[in-house]
N, C-alpha and C. Protein backbone atom coordinates (compact mmCIF):
# COMPACT_ATOMS: atom_id res chain seq x y z
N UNK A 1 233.94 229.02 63.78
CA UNK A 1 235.03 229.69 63.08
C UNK A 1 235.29 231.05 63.72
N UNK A 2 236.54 231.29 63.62
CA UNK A 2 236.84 232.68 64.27
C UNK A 2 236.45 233.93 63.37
N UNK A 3 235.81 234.86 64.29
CA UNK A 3 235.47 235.73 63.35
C UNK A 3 236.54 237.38 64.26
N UNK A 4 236.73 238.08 63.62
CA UNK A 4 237.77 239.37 63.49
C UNK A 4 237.04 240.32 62.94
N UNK A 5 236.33 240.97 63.87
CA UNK A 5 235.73 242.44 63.48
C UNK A 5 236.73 243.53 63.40
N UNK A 6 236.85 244.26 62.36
CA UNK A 6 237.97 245.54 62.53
C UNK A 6 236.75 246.91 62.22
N UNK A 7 236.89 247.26 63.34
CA UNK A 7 235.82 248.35 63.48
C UNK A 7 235.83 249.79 62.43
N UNK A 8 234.89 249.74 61.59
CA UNK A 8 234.86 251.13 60.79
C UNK A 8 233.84 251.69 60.91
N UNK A 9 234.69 252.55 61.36
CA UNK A 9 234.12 254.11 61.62
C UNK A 9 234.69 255.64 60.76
N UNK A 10 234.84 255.01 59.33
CA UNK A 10 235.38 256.08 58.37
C UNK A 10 236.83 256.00 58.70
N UNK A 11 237.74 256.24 59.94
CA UNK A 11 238.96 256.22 59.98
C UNK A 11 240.12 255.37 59.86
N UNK A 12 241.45 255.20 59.40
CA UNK A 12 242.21 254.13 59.86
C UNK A 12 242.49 253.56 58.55
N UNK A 13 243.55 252.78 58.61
CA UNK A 13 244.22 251.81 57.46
C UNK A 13 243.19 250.70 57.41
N UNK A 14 242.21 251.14 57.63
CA UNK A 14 241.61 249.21 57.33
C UNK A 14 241.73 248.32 56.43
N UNK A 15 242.12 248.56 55.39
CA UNK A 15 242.51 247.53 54.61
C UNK A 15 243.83 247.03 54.84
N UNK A 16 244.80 247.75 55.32
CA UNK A 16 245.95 247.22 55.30
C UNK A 16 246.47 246.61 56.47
N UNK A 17 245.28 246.93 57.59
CA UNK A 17 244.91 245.91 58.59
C UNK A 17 243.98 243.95 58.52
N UNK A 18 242.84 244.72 57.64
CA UNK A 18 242.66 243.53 57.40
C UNK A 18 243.90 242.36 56.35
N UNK A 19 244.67 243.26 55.43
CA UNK A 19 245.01 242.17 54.88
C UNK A 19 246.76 241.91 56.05
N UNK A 20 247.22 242.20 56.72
CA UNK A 20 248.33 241.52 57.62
C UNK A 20 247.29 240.97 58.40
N UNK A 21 246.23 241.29 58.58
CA UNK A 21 245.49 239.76 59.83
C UNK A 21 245.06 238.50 58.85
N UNK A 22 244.88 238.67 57.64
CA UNK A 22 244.39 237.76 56.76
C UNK A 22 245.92 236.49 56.32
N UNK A 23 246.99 237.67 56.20
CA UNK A 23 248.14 236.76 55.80
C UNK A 23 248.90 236.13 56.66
N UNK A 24 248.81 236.69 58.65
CA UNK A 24 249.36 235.30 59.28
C UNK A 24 247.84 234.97 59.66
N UNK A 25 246.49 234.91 59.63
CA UNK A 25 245.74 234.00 60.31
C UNK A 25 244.55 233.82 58.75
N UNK A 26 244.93 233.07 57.95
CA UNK A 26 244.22 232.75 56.41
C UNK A 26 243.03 231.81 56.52
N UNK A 27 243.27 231.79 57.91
CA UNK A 27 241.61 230.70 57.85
C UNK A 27 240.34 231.44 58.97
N UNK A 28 240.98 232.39 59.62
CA UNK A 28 239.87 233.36 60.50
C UNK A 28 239.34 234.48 59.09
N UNK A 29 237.77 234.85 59.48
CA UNK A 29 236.81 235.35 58.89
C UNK A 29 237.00 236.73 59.17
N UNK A 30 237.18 237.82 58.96
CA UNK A 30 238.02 238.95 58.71
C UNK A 30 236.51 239.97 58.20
N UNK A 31 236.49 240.47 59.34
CA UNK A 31 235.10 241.44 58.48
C UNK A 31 235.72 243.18 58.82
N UNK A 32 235.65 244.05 58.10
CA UNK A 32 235.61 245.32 58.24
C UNK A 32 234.15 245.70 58.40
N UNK A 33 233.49 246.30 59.30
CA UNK A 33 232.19 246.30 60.04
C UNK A 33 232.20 247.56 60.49
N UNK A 34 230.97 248.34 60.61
CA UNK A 34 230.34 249.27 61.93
C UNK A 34 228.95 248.69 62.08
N UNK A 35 228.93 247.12 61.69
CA UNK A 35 227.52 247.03 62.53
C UNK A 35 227.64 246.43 64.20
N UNK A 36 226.85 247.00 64.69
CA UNK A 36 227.05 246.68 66.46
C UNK A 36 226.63 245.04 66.53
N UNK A 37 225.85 244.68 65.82
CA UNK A 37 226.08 243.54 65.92
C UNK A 37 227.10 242.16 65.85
N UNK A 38 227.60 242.59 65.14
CA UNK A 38 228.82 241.73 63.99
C UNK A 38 229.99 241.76 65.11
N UNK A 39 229.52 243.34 65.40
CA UNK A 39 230.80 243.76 66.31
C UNK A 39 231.14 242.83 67.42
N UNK A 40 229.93 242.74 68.50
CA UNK A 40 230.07 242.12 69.91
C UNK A 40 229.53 240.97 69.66
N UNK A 41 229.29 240.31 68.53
CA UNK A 41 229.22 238.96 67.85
C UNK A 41 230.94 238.54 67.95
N UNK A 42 231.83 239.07 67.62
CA UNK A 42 233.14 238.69 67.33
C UNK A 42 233.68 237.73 67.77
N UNK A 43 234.58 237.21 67.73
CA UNK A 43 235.95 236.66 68.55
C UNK A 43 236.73 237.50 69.07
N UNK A 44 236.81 238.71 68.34
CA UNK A 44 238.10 238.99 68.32
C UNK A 44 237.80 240.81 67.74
N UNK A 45 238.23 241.81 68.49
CA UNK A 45 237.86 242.92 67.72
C UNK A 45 239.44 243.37 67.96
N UNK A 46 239.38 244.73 66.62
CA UNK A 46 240.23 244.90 66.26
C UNK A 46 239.59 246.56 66.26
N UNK A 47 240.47 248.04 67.04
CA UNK A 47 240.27 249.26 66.91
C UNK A 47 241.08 249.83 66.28
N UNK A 48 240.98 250.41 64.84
CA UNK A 48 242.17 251.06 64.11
C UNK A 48 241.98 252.28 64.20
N UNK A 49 242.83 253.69 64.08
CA UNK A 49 242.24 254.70 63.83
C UNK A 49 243.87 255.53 63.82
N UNK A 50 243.38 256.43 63.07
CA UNK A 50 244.51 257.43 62.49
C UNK A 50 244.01 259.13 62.41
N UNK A 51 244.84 260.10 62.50
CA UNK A 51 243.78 261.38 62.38
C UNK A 51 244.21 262.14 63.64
N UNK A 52 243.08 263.01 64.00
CA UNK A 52 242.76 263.68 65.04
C UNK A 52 242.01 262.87 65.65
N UNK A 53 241.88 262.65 67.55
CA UNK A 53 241.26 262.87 68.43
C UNK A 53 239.55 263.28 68.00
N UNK A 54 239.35 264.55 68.08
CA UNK A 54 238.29 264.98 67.58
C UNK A 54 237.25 264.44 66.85
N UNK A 55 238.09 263.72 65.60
CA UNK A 55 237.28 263.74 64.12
C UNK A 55 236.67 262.66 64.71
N UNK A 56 237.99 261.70 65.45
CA UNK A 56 237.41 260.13 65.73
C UNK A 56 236.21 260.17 66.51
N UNK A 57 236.41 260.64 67.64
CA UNK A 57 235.35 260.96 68.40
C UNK A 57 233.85 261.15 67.74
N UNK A 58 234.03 262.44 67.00
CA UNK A 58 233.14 262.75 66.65
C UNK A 58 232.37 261.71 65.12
N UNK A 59 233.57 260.81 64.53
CA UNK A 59 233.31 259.51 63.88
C UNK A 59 232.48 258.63 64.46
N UNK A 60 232.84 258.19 65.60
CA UNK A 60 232.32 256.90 66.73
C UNK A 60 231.00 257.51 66.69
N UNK A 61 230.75 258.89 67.24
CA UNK A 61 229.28 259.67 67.60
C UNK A 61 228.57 259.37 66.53
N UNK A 62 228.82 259.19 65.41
CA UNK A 62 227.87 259.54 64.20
C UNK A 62 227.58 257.78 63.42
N UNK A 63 228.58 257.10 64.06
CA UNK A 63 228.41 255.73 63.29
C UNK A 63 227.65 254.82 64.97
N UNK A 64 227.44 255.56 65.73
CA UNK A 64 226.49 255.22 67.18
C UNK A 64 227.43 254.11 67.60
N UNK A 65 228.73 254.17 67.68
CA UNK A 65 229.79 253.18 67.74
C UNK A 65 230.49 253.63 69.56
N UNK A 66 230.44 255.01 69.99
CA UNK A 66 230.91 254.74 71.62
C UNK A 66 230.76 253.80 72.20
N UNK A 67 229.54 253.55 72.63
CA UNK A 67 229.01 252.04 73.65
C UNK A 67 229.83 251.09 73.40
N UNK A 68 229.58 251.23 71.51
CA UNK A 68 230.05 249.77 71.15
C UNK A 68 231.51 249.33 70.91
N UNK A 69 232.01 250.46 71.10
CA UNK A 69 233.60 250.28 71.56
C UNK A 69 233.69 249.86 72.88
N UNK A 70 233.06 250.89 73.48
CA UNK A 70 233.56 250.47 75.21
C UNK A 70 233.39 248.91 75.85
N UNK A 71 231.67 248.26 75.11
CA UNK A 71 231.40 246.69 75.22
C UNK A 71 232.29 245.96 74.96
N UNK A 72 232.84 245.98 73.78
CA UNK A 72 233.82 245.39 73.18
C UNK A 72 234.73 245.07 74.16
N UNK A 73 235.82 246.57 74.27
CA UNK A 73 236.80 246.55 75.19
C UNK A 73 236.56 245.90 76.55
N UNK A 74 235.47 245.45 76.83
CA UNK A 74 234.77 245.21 78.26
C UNK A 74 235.18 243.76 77.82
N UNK A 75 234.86 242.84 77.08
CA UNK A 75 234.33 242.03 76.90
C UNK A 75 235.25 240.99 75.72
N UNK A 76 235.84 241.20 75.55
CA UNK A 76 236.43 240.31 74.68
C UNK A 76 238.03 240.90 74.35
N UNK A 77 238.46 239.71 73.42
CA UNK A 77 239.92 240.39 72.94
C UNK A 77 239.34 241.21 72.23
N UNK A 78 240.55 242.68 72.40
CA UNK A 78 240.54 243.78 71.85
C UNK A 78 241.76 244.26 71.68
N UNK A 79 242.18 244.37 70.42
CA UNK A 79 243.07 245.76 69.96
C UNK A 79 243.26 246.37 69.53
N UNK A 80 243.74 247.70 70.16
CA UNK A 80 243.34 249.09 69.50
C UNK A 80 244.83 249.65 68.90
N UNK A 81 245.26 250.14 67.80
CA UNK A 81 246.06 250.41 67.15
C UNK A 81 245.96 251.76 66.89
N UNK A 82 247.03 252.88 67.17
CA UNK A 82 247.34 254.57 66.74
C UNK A 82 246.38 255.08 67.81
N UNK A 83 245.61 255.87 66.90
CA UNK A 83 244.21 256.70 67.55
C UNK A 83 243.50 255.57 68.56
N UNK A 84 242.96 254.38 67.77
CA UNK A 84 242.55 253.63 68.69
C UNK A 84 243.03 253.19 70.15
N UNK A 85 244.20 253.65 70.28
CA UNK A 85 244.93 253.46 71.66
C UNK A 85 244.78 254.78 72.34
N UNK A 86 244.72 255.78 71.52
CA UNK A 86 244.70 257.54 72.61
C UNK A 86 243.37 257.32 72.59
N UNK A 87 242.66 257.11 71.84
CA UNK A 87 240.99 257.52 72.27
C UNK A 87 240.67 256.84 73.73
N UNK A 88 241.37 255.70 73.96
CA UNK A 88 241.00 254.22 74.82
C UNK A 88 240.85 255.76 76.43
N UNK A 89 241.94 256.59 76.60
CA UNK A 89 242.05 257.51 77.21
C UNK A 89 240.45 258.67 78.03
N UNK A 90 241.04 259.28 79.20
CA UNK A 90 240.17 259.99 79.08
C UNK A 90 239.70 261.11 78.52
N UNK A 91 241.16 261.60 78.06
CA UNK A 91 240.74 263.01 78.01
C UNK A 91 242.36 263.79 76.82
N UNK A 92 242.04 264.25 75.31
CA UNK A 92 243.59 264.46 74.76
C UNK A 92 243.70 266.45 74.77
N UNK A 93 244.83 266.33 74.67
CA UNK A 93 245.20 267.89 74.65
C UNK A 93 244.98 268.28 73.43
N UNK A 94 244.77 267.31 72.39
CA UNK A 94 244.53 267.81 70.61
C UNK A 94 243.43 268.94 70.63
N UNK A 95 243.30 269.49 69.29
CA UNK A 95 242.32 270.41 68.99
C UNK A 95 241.55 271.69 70.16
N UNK A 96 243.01 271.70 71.38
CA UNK A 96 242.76 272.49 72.75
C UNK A 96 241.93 271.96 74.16
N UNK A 97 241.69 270.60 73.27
CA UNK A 97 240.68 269.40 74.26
C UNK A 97 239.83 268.76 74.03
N UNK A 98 239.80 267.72 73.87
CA UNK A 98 238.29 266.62 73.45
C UNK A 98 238.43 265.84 74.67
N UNK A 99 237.01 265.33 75.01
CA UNK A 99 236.66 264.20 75.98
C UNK A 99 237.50 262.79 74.73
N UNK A 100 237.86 261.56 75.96
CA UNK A 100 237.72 260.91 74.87
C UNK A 100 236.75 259.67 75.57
N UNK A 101 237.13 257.97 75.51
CA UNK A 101 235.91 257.02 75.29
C UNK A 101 235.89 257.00 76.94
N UNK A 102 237.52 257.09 77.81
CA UNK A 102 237.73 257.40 79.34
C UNK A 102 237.55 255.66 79.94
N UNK A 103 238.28 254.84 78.95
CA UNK A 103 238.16 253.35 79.50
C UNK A 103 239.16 253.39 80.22
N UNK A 104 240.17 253.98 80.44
CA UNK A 104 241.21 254.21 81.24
C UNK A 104 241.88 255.54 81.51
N UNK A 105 241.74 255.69 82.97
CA UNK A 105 242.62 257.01 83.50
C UNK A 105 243.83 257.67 82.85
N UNK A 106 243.55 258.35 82.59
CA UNK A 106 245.20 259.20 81.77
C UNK A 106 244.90 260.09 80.72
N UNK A 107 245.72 260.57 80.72
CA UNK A 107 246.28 261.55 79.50
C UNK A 107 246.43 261.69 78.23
N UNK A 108 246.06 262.23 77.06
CA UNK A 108 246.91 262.27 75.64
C UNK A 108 247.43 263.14 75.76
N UNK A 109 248.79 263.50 75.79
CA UNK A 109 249.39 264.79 75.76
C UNK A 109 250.35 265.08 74.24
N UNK A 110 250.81 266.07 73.80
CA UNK A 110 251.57 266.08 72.75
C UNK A 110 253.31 265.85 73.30
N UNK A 111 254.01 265.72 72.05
CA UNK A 111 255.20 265.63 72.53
C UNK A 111 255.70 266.64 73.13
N UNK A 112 256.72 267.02 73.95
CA UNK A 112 257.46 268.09 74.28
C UNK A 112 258.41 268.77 73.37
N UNK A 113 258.57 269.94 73.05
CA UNK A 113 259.06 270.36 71.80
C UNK A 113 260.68 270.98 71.93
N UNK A 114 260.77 270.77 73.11
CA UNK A 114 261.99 271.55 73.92
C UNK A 114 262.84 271.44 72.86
N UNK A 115 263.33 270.31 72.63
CA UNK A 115 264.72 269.92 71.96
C UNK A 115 264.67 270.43 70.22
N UNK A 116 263.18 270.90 69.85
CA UNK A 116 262.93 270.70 68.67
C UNK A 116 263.33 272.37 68.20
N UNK A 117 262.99 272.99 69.20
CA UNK A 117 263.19 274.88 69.19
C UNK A 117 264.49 274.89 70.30
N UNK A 118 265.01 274.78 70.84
CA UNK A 118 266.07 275.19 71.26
C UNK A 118 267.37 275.03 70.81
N UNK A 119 267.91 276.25 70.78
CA UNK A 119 269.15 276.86 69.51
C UNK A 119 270.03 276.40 69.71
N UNK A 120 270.68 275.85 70.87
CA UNK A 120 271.79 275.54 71.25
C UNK A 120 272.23 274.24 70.87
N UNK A 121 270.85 273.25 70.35
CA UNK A 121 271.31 272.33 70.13
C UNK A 121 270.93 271.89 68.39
N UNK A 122 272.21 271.47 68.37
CA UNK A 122 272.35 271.42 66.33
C UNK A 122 271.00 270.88 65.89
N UNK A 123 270.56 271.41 64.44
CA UNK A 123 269.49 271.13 63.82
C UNK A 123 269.26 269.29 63.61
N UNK A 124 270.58 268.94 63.45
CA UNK A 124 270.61 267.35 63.24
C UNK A 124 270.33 266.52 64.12
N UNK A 125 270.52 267.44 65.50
CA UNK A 125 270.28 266.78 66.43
C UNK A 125 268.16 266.52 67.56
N UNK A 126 267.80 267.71 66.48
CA UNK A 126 266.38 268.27 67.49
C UNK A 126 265.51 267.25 66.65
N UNK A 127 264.70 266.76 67.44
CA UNK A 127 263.55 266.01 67.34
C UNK A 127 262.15 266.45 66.36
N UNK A 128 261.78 265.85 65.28
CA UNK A 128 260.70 266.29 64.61
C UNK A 128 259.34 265.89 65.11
N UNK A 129 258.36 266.62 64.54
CA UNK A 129 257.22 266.32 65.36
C UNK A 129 256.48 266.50 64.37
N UNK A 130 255.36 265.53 63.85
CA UNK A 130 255.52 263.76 64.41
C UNK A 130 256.26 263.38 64.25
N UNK A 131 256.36 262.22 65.05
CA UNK A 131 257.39 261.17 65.19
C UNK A 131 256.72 260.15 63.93
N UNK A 132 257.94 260.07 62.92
CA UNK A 132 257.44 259.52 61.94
C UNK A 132 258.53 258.37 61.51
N UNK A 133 258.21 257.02 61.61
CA UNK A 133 259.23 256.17 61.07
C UNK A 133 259.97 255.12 62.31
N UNK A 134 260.51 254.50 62.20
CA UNK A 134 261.10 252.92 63.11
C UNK A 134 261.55 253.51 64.12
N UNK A 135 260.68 253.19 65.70
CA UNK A 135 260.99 253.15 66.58
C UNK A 135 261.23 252.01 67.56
N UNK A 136 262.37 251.89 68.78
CA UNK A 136 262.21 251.09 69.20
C UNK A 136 260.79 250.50 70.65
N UNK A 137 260.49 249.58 70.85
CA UNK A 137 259.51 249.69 71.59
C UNK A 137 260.09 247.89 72.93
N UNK A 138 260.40 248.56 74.24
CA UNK A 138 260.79 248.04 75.67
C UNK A 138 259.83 247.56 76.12
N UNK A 139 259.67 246.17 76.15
CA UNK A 139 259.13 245.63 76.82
C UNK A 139 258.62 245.88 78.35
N UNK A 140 257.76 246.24 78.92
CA UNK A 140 257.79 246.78 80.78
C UNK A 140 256.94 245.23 81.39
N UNK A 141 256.27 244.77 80.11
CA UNK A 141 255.57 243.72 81.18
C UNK A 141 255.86 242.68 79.81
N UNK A 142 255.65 241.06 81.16
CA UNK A 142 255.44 239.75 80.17
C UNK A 142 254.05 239.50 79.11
N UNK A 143 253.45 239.87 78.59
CA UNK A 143 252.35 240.16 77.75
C UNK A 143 252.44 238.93 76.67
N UNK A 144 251.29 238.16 77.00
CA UNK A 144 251.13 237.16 75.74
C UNK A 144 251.35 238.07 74.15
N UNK A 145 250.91 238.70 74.08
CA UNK A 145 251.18 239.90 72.31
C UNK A 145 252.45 239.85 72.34
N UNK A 146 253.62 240.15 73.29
CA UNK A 146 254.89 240.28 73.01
C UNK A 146 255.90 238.78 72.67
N UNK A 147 254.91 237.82 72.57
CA UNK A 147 255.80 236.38 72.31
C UNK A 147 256.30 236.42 70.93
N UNK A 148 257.29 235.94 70.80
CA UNK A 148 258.39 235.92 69.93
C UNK A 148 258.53 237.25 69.31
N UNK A 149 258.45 238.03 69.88
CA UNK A 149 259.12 239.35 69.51
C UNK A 149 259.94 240.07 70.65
N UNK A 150 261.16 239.90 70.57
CA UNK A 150 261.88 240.46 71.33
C UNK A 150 261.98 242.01 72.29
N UNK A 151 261.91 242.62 73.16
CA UNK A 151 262.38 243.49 74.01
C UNK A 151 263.26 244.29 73.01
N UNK A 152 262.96 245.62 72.65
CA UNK A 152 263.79 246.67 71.86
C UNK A 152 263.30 246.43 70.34
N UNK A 153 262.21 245.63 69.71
CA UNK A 153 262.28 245.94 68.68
C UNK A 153 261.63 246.60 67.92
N UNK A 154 261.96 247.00 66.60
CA UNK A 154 261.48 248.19 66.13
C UNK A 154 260.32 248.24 65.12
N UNK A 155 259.16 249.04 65.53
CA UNK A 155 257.89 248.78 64.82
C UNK A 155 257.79 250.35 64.43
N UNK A 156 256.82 250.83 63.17
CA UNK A 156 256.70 251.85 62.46
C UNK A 156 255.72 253.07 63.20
N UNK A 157 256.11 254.08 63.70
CA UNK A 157 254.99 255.61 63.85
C UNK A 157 254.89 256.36 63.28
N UNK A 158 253.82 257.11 63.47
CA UNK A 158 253.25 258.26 63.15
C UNK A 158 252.37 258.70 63.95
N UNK A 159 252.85 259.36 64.66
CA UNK A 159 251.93 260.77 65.55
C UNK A 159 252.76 261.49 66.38
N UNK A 160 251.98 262.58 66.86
CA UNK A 160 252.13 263.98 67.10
C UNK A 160 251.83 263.94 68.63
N UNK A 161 251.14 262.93 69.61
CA UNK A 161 250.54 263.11 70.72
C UNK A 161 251.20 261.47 71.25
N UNK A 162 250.97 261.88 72.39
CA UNK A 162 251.21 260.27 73.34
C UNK A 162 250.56 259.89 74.21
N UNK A 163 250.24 258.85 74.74
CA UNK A 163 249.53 258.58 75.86
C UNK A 163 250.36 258.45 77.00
N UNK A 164 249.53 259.41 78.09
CA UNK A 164 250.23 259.03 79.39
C UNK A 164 249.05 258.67 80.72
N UNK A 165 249.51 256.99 80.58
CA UNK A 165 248.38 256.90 81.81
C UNK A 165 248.71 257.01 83.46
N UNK A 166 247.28 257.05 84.38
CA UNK A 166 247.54 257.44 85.09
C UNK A 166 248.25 256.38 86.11
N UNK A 167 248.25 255.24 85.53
CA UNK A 167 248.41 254.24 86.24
C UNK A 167 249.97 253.48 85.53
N UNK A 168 251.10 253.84 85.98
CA UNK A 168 252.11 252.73 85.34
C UNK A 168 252.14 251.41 85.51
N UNK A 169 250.97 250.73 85.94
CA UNK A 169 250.74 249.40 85.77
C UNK A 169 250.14 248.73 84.55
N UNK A 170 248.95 249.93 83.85
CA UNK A 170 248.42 249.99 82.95
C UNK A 170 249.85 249.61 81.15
N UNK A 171 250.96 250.22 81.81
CA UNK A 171 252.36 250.08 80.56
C UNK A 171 252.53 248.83 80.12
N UNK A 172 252.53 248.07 79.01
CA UNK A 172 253.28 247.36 78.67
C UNK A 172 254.30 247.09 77.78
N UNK A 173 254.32 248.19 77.01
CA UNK A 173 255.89 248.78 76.09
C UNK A 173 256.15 250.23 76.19
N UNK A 174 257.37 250.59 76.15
CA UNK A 174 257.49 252.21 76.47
C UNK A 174 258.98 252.24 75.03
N UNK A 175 258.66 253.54 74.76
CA UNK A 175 259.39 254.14 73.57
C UNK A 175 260.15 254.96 74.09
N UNK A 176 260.88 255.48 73.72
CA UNK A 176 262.32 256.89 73.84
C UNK A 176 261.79 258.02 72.82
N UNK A 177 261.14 258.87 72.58
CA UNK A 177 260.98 259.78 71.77
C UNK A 177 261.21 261.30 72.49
N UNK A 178 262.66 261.69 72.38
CA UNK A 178 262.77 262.68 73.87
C UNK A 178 262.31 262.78 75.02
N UNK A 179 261.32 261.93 75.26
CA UNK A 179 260.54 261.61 76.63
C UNK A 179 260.71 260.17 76.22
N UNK A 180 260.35 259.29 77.68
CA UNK A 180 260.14 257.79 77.56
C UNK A 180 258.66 257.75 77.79
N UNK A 181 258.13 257.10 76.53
CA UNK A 181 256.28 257.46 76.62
C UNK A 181 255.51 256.27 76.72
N UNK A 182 254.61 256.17 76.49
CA UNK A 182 254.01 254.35 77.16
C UNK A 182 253.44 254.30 75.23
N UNK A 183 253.68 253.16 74.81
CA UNK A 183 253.69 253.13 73.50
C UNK A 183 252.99 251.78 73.62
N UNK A 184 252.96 251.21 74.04
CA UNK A 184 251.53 249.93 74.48
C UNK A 184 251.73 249.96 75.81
N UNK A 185 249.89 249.67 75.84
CA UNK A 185 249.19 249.68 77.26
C UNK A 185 248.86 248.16 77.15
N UNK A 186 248.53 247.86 78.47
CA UNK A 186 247.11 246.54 78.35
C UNK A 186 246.84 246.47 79.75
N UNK A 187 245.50 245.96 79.52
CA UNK A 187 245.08 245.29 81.04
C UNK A 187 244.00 244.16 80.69
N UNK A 188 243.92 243.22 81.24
CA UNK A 188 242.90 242.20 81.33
C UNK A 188 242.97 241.85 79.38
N UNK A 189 241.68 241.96 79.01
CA UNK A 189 241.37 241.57 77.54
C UNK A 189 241.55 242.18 76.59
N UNK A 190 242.37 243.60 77.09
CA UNK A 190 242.84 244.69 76.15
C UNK A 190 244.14 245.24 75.39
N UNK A 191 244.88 244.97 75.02
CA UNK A 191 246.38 245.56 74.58
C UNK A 191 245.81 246.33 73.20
N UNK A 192 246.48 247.30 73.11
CA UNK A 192 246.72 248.98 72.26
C UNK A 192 248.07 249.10 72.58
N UNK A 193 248.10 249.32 71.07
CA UNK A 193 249.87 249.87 70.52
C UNK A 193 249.38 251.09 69.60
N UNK A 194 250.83 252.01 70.01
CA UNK A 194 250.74 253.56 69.43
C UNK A 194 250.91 253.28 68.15
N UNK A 195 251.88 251.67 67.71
CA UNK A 195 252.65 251.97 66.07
C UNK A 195 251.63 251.17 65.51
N UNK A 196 252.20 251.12 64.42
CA UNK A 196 251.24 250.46 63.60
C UNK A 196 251.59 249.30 63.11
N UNK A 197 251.08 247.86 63.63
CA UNK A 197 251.68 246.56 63.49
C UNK A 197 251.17 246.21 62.28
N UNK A 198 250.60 246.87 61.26
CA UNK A 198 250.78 246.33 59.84
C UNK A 198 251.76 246.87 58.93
N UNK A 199 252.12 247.75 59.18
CA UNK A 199 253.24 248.60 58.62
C UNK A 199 254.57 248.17 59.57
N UNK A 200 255.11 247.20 60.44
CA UNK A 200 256.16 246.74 61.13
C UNK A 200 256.69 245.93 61.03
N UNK A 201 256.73 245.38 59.65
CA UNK A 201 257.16 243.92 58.80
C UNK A 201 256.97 242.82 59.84
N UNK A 202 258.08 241.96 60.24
CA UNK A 202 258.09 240.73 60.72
C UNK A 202 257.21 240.59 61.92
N UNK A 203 257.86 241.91 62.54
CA UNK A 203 257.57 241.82 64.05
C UNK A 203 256.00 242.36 64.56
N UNK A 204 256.12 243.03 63.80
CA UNK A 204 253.96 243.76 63.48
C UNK A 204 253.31 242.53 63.26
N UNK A 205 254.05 241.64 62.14
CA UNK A 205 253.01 240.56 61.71
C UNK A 205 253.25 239.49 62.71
N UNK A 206 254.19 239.52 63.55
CA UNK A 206 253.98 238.56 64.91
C UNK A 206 253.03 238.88 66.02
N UNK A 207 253.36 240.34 66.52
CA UNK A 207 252.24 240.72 67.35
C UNK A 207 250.54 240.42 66.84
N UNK A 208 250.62 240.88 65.35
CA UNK A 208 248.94 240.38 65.00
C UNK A 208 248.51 239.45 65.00
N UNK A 209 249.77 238.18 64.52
CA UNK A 209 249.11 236.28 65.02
C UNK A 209 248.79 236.00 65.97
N UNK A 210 250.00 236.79 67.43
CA UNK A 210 249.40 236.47 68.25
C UNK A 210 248.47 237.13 69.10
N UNK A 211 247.78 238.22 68.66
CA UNK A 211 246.41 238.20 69.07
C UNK A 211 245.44 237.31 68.10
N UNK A 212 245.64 237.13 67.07
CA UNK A 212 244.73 236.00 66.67
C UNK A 212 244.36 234.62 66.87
N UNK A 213 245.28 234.73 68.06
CA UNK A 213 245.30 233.11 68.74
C UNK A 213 244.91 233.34 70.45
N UNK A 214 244.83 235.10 70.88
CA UNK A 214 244.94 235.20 72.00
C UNK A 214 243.48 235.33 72.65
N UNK A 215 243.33 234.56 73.63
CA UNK A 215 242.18 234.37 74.67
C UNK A 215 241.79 235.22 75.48
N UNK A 216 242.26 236.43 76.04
CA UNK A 216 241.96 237.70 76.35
C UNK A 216 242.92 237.64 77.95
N UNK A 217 243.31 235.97 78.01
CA UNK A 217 243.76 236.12 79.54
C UNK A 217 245.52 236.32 79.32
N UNK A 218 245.81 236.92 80.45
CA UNK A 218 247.19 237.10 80.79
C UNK A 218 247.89 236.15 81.41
């Protein structure tokens, strides 16, 4: 039987993760876990996280969960959702700088604020920060996660920071948020999205079936 570890480490919607993985996949075994065992026992892991950079970090440190993220990500399907996608990073500009888990080259940087303080351009028009609420998200690569969900459609955010990796091969959806920012990554057994596919009605609950059916290969 398939089993679905969603990793807790104090942070993150987990419940409202486990229950959109429970309602398109009702016959996989659904555990909310920080035991390392259970964990790299899985089928299937699942990284949620919401917050600061920092806290998470310093979350993972205290629930002895680093390694056991990075194994994971090594090793099986994995996806990391919000925080769980900037941490995946090496290194974020939050809190003036935290290391982060450094599974992949790049950046967390914050948004650019240009448009948000400059006078010239109408209040209706400047960008808030966070970016909070339905964005669209561009397909850059063919990605088993992106089946039956169309190119441009719109899934739910919240945050203040973005990932920028060092590698644009590493992209597989990019957003418009006054900058064009990489809003899912993947490589090999890994895809991370910035939004949050339980909060993205139809199209959130498509991307989550089909990692619950997905084999880690491309």
């Amino acid at each position: 039987m398939s089993l679905i570890a969603i990793i807790d480490y104090g942070m993150g919607n987990l419940r409202s993760v486990s229950q959109a993985i429970h309602h398109v996949a009702p016959a996989a075994t659904i555990e909310i876990t920080s035991n390392r065992d259970t964990i790299l026992n899985a089928t299937r892991v699942v990284f949620p996280g919401q917050g600061a950079a920092r806290d998470c970090m310093r979350a993972l440190e205290q629930h002895q969960l680093i390694d056991v993220v990075r194994e994971a990500a090594n090793s099986k399907p994995f996806l990391g959702i919000c925080m769980g996608m900037q941490v995946l990073m090496e290194h974020s500009e939050e809190n003036e700088g935290i290391d982060c888990l450094g599974i992949y080259a790049g950046e967390v940087r914050k948004f650019a604020n240009v448009i948000d303080h400059d006078a010239t351009v109408p209040s209706t028009e400047r960008l808030k920060i966070p970016q909070m609420g339905w964005n669209q998200i561009v397909h850059k690569t063919d990605h088993p996660l992106w089946k039956g969900i169309p190119s441009g459609s719109r899934f739910y955010f919240v945050h203040s920071y973005y990932v920028q990796p060092d590698e644009d091969s590493l992209v597989t959806g990019e957003t418009d948020y006054g900058i064009a920012y990489a809003s899912a990554i993947a490589r090999d057994n890994v895809f991370a999205i910035q939004a949050h596919p339980e909060k993205s009605a139809d199209d959130g609950l498509q991307l989550l079936k089909n990692f619950t059916t997905w084999d880690g290969m491309l």
